[in-house]
Protein backbone atom coordinates (compact mmCIF):
# COMPACT_ATOMS: atom_id res chain seq x y z
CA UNK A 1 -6.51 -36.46 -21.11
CA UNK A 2 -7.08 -37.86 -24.65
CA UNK A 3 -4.67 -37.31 -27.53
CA UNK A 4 -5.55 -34.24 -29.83
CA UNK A 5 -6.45 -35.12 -33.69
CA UNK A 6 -3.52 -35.45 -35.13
CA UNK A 7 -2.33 -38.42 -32.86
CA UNK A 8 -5.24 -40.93 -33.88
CA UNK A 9 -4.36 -40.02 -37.75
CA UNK A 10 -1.13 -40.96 -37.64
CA UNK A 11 -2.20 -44.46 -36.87
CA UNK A 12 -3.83 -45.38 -40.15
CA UNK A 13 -1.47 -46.45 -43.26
CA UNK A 14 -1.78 -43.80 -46.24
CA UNK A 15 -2.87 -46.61 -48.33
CA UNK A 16 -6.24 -46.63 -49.45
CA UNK A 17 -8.08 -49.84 -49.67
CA UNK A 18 -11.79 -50.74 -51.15
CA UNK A 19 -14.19 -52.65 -48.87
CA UNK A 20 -17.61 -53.54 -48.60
CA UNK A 21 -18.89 -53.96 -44.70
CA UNK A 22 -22.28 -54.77 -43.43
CA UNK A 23 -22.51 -52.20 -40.27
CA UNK A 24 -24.61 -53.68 -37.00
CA UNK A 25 -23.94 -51.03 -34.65
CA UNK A 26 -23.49 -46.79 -34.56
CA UNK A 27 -23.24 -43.22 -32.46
CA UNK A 28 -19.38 -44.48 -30.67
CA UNK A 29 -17.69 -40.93 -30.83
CA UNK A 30 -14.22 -40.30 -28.54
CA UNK A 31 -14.43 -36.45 -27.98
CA UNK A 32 -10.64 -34.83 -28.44
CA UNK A 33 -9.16 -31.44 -27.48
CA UNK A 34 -9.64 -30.48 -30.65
CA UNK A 35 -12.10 -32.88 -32.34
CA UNK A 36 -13.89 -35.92 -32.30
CA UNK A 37 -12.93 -40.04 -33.74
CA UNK A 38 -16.26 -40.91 -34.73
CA UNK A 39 -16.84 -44.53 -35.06
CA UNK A 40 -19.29 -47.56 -36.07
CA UNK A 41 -19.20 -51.55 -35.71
CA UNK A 42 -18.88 -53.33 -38.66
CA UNK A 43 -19.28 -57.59 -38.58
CA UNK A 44 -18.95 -59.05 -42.34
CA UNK A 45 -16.62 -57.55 -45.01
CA UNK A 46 -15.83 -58.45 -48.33
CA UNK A 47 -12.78 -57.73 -49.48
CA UNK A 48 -10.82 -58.51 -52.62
CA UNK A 49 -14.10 -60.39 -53.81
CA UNK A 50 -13.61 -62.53 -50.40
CA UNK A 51 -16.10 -62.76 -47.81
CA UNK A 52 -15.23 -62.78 -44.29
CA UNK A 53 -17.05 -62.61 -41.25
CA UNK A 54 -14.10 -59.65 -39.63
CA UNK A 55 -15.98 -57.84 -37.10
CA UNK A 56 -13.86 -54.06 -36.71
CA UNK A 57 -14.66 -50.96 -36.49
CA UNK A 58 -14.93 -48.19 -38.94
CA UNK A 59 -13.55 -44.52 -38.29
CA UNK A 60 -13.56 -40.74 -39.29
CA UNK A 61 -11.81 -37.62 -37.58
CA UNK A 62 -13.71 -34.60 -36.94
CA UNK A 63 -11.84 -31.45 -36.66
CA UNK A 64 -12.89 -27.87 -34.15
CA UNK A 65 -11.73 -24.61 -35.97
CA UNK A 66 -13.02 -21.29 -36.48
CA UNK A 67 -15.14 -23.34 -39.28
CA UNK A 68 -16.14 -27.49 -38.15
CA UNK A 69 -14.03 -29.29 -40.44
CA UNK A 70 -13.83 -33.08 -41.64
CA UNK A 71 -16.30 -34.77 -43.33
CA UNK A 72 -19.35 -36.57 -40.96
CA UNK A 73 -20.37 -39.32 -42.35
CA UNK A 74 -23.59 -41.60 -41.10
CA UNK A 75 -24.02 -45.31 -41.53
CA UNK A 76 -27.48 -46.83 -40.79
CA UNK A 77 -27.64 -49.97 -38.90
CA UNK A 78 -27.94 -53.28 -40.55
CA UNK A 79 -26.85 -50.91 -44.02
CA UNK A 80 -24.60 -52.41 -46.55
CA UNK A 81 -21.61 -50.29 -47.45
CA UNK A 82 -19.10 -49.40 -49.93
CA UNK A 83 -16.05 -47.73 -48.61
CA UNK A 84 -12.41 -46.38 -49.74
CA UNK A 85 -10.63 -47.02 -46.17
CA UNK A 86 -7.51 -46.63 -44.05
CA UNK A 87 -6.38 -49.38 -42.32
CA UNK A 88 -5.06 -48.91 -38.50
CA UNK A 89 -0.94 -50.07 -38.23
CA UNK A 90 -0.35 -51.70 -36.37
CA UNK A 91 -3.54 -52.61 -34.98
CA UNK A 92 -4.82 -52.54 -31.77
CA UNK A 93 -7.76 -54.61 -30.65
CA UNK A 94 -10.50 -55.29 -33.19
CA UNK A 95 -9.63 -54.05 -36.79
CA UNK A 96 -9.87 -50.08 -37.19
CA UNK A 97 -10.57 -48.48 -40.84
CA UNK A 98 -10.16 -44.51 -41.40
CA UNK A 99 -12.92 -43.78 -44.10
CA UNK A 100 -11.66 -41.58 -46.73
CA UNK A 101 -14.87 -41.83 -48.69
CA UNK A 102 -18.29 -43.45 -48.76
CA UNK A 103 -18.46 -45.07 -52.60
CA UNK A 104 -22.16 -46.34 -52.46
CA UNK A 105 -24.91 -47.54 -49.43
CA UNK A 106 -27.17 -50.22 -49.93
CA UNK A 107 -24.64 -52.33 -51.62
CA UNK A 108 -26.12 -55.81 -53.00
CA UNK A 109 -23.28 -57.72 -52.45
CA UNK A 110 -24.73 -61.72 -52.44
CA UNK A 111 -22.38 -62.97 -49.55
CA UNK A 112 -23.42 -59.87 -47.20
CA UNK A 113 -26.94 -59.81 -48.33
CA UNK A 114 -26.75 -63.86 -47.23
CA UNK A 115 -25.01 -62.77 -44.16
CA UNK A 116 -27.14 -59.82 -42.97
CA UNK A 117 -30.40 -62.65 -43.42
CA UNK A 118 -28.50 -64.80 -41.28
CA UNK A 119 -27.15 -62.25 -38.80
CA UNK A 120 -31.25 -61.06 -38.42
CA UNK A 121 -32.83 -64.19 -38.13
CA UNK A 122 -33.85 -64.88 -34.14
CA UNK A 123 -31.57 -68.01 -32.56
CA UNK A 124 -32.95 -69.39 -29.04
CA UNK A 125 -31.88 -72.08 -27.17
CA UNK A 126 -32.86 -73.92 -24.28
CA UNK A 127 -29.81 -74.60 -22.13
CA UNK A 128 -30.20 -76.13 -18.24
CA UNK A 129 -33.60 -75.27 -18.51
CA UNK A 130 -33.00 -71.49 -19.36
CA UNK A 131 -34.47 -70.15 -23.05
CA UNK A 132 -31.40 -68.08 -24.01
CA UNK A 133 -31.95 -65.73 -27.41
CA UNK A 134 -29.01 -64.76 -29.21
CA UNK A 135 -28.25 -61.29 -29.32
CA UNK A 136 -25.52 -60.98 -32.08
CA UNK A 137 -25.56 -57.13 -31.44
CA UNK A 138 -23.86 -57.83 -28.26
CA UNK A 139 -22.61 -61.66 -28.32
CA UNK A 140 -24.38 -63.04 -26.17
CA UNK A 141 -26.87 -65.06 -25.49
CA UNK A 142 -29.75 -63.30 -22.77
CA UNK A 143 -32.42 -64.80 -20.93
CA UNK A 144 -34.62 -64.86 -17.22
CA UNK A 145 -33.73 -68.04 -14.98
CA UNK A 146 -36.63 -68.89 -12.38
CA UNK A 147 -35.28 -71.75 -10.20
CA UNK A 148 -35.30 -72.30 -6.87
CA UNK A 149 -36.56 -68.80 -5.01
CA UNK A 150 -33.72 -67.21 -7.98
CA UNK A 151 -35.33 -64.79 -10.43
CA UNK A 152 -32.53 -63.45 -12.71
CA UNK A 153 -31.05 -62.30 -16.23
CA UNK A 154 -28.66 -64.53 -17.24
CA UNK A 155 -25.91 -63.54 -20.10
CA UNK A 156 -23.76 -66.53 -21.86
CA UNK A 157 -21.16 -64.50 -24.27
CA UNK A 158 -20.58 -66.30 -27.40
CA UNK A 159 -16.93 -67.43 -28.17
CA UNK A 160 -16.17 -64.73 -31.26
CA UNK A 161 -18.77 -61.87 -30.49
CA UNK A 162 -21.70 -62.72 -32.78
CA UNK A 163 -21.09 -66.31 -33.35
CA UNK A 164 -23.27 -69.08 -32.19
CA UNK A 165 -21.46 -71.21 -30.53
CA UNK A 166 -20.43 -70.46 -26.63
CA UNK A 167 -17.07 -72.89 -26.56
CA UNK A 168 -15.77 -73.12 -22.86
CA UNK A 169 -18.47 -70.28 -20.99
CA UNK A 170 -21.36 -73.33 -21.69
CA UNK A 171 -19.56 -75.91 -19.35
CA UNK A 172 -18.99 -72.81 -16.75
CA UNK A 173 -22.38 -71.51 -17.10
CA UNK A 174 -24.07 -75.08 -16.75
CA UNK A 175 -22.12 -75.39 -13.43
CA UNK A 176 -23.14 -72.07 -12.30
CA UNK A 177 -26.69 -72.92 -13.35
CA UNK A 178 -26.59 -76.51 -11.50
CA UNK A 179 -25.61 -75.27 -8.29
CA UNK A 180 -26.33 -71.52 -8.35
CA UNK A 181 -26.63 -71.64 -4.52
CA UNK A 182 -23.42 -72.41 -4.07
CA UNK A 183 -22.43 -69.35 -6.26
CA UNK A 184 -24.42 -67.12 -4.77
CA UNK A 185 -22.93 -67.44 -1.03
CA UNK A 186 -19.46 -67.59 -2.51
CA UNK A 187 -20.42 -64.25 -4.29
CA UNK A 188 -21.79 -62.63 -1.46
CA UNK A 189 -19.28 -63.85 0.89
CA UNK A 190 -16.67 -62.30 -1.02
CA UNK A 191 -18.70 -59.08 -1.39
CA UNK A 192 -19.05 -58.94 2.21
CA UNK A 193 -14.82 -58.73 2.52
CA UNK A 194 -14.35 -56.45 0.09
CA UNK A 195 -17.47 -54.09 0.87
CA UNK A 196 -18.61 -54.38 4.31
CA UNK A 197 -16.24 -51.36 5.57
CA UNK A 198 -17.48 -49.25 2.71
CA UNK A 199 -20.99 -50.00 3.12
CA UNK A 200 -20.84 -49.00 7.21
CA UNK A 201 -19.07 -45.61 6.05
CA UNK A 202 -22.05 -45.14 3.74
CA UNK A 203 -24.86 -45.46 6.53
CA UNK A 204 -26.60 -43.18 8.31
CA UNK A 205 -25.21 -41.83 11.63
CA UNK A 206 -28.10 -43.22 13.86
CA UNK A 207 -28.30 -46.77 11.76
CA UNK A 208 -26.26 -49.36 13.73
CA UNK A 209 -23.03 -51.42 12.22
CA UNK A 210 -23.20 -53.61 9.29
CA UNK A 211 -22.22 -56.88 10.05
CA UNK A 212 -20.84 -59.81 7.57
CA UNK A 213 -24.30 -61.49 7.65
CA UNK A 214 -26.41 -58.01 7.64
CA UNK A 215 -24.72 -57.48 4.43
CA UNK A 216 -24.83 -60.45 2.76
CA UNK A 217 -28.84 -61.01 3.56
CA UNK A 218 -29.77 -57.60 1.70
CA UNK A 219 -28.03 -58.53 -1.19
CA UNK A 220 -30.65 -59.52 -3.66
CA UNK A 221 -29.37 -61.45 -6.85
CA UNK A 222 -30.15 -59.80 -10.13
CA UNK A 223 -28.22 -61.61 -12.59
CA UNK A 224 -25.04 -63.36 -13.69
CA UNK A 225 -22.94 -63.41 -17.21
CA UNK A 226 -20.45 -65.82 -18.29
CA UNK A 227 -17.69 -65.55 -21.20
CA UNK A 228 -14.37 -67.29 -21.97
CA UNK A 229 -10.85 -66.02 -22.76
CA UNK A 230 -8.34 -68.09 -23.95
CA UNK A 231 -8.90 -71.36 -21.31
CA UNK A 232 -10.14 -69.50 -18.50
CA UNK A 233 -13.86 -69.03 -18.21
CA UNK A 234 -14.66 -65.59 -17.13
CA UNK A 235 -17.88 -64.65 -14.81
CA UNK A 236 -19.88 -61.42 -12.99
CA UNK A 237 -22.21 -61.52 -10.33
CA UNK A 238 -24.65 -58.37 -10.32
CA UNK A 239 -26.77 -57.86 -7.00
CA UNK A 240 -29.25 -55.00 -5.73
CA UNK A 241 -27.86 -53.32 -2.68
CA UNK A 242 -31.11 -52.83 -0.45
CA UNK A 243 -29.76 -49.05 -0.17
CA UNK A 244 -26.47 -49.94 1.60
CA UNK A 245 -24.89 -48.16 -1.23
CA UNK A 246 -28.04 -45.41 -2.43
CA UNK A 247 -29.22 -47.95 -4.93
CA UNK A 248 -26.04 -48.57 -6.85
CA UNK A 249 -25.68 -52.45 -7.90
CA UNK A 250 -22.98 -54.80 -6.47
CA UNK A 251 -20.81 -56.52 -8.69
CA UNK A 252 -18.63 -59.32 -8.40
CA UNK A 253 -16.42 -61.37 -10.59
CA UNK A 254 -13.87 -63.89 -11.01
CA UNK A 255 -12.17 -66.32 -13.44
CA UNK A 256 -11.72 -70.08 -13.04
CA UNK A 257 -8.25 -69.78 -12.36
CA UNK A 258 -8.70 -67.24 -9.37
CA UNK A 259 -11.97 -67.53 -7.60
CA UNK A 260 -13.46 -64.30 -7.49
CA UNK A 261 -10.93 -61.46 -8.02
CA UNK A 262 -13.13 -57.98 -7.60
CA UNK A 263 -16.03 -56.50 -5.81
CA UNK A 264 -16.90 -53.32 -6.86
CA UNK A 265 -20.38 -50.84 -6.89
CA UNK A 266 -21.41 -49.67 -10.03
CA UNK A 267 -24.57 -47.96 -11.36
């Protein structure tokens, strides 16, 4: 059950701090007992006239009584703000800020203005014969591979959410890419293991036993992403399930380190 309130505000210092963020995502809210920690992304501050490109996230408590209590405050996406903040000790993740007060909106600052032109501007690149656009929203590059009798989405996180550059998840991806056949019966193999047994308890009565290779030959692939952490490359295998499991997907994924390491349904 999630802390009340009063846990989550005992996390931020009591000093107050003056930033200026450029906000490129909203609506995150963790509903409490009592309350609610409302939240938005953040990627670009300046702070102590110094730009930096800190992606965090920004945070208020809301407060249930007799009377709603706590200010609300809403940031519009792609906005420029001024803010008196909180930050979260120690942290935890990506940077957390407790708003005390909203100062001003639609902030020229020159580095975030800069920033925000940059941050909007549309990035593709062709990669293994693949146009990938950058999505800086989510990190990641996206596009629709057609090779071979495949028809997928393909997703290629960048190395620090909303930069450009992929690092390690490029050489995995090009692999993947090269000799996606090979994936794709590894995947499904490994499905098959983990799944099979579910899948048969899932059937209908009068429907006869699943075997490995009934199982593997309705999966259809959808899509693959690939990211990085650290040295290992990271990477998810998403597959229709031909109603073996009422139309939920079938996802699989691994690390190079481990081979695949889960097979799960989701959707």
């Amino acid at each position: 059950m999630p802390q009340r309130t009063d846990y989550y505000l005992k996390q931020y210092s009591d000093t107050e701090e003056e930033l200026t963020v450029f906000v490129v995502g909203t609506g995150y809210s963790l509903k409490l007992p009592d309350g609610s920690r409302e939240s938005v992304v953040y990627f670009g501050m300046v702070k102590d006239s110094v730009f930096s490109k800190e992606r965090g996230m920004l945070d208020w408590i809301r407060h249930n009584g007799l009377l709603f209590k706590g200010k609300n405050y809403h940031f519009d996406k792609y906005g420029i703000y001024r803010v008196r903040a909180s930050r979260q000790e120690p942290a935890a993740g990506l940077p957390r800020w407790l708003v005390r007060d909203v100062l001003a909106k639609d902030v020229q600052d020159t580095d975030l203005l800069a920033w925000k032109e940059h941050y909007l501007t549309p990035k593709v690149i062709e990669r293994q014969g693949v146009e990938l656009t950058l999505n800086r929203d989510f990190g990641q590059y996206e596009g629709y591979l057609s090779k071979d009798g495949y028809e997928c989405n393909v997703y290629l996180e960048t190395a620090d959410r909303g930069d450009e550059d992929v690092g390690r998840a490029g050489e995995l991806y090009d692999d993947i890419v090269s000799r996606l056949a090979w994936w794709d019966e590894q995947a499904r193999q490994y499905a098959a293991e983990k799944l099979l047994e579910t899948a048969n308890d899932w059937r209908d009565e009068e429907d006869p036993e699943l075997t490995a290779d009934d199982f593997t030959r309705r999966m259809t692939l959808t899509g693959f992403s690939v990211s990085s952490k650290g040295t290992l490359g990271l990477y998810s295998f998403f597959y229709s399930d031909d109603e073996m499991f009422a139309g939920h997907e079938i996802f699989c994924e691994g690390d190079t380190e481990h081979g695949f390491t889960d097979s799960s349904i989701q959707g």
